[in-house]
C-alpha atoms as a PDB file:
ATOM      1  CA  UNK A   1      -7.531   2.225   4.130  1.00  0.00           C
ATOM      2  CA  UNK A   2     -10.876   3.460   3.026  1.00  0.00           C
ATOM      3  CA  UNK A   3     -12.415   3.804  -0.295  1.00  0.00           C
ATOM      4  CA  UNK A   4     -12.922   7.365  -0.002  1.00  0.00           C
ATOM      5  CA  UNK A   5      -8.897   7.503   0.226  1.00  0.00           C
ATOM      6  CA  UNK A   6      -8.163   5.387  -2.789  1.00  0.00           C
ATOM      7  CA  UNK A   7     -10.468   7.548  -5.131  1.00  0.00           C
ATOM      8  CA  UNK A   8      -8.235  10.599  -4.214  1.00  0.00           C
ATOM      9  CA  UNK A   9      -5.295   8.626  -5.107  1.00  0.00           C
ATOM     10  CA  UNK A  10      -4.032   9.297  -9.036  1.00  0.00           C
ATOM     11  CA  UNK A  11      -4.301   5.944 -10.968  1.00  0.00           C
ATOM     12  CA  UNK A  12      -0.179   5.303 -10.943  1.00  0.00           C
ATOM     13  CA  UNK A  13      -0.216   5.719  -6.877  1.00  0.00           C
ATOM     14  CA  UNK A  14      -3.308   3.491  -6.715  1.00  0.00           C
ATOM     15  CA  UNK A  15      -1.276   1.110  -9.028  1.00  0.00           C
ATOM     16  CA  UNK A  16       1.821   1.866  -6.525  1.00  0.00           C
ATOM     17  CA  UNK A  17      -0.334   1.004  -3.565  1.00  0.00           C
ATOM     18  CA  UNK A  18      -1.863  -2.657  -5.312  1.00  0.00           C
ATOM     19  CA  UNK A  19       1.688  -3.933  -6.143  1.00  0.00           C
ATOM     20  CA  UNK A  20       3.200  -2.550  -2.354  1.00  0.00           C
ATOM     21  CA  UNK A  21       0.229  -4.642  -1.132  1.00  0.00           C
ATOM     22  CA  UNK A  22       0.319  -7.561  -3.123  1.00  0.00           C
ATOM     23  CA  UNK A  23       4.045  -7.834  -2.010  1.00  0.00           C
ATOM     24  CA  UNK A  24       3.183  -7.388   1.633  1.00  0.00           C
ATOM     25  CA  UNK A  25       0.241 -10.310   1.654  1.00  0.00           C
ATOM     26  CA  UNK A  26       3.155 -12.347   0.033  1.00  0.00           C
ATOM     27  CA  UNK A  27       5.404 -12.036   2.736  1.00  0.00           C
ATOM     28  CA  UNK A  28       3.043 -12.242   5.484  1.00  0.00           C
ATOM     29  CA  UNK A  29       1.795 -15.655   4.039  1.00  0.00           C
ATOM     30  CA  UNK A  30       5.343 -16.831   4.151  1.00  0.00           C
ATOM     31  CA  UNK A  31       5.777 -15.566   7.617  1.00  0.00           C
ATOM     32  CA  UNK A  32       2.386 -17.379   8.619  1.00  0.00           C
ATOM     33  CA  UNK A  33       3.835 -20.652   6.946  1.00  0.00           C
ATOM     34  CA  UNK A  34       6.817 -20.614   8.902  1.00  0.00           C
ATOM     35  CA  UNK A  35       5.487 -19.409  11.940  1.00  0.00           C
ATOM     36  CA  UNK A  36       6.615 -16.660  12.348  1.00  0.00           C
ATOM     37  CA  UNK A  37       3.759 -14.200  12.155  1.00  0.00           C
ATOM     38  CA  UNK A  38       2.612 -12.336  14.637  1.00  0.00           C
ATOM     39  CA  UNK A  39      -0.373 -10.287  13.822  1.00  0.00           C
ATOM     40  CA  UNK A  40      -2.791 -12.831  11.794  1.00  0.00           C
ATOM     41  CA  UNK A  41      -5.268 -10.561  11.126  1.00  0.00           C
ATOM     42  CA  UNK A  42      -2.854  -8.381   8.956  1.00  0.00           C
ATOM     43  CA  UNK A  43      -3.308 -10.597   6.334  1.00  0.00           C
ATOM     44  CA  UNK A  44      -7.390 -10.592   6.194  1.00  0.00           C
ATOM     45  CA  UNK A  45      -7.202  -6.150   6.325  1.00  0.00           C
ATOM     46  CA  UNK A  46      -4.321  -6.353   3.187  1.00  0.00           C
ATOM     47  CA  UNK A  47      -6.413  -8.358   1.241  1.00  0.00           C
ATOM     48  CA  UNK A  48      -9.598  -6.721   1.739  1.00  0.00           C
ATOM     49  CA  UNK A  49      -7.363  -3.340   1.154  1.00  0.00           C
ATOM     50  CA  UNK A  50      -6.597  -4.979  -2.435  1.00  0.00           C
ATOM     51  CA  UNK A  51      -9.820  -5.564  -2.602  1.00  0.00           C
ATOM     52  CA  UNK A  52     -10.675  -1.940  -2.315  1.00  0.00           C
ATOM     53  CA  UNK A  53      -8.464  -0.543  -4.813  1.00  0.00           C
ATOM     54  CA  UNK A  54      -9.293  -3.218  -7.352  1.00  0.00           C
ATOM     55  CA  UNK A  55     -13.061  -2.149  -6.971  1.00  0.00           C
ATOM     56  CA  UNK A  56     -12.493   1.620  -7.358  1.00  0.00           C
ATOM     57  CA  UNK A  57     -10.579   0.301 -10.633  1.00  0.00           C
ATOM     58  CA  UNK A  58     -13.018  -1.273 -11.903  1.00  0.00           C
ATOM     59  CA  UNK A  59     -15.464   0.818 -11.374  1.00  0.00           C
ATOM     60  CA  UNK A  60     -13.898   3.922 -12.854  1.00  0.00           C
ATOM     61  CA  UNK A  61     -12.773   1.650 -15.853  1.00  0.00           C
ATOM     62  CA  UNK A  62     -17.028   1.226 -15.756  1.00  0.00           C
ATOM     63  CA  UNK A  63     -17.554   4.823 -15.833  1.00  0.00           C
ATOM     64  CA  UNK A  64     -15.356   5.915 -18.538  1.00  0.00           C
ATOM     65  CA  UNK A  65     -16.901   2.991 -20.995  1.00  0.00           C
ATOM     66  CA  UNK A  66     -20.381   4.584 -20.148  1.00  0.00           C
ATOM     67  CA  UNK A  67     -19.059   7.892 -20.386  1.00  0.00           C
ATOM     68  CA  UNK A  68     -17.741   6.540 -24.142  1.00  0.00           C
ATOM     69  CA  UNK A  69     -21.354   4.929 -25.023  1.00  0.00           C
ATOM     70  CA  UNK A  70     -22.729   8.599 -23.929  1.00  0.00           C
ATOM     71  CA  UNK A  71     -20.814  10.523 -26.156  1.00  0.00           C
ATOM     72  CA  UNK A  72     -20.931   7.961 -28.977  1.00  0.00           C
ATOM     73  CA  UNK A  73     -24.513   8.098 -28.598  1.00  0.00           C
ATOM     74  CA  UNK A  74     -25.056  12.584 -29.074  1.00  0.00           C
ATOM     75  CA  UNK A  75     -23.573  11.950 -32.202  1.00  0.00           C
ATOM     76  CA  UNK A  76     -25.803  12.074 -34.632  1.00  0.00           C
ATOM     77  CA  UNK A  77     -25.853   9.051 -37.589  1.00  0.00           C
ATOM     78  CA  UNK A  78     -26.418   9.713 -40.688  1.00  0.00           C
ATOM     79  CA  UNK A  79     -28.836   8.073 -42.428  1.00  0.00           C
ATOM     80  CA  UNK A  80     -27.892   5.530 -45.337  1.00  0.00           C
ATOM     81  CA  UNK A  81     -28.451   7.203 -49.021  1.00  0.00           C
ATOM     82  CA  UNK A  82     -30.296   5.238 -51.433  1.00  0.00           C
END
């Protein structure tokens, strides 16, 4: 999955995605533990996919707050009567 994929994704399917991934790297660490795993390098691409998606998070989250400090910062203060 590439990063240009997850920033067309809505926030609830990215969300979707995390938790569907999170759940697969669980089971595939059980399946490694008992042996049963076949493809080993599944489990290094899910967690660098979750690894993705939690750094287009954040980094929205990051533009938003800077977004906020821009528009906090065109309004104009008035100055304190004496």
């Amino acid at each position: 999955m590439k990063a240009s994929e997850i920033r067309k994704m809505a926030p609830e399917e990215r969300l979707l995605k995390l938790n569907e991934l999170r759940l697969e790297l669980v089971k595939l660490r059980l399946q490694s533990k008992v042996g049963t795993l076949t493809n080993t390098a599944r489990i290094r691409n899910v967690r660098r996919d979750i690894a993705r998606i939690l750094t287009v998070m954040r980094e929205e989250s990051a533009k938003g707050r800077q977004q906020a400090e821009e528009v906090k910062e065109e309004v104009p203060v008035e100055e304190e009567k004496q």
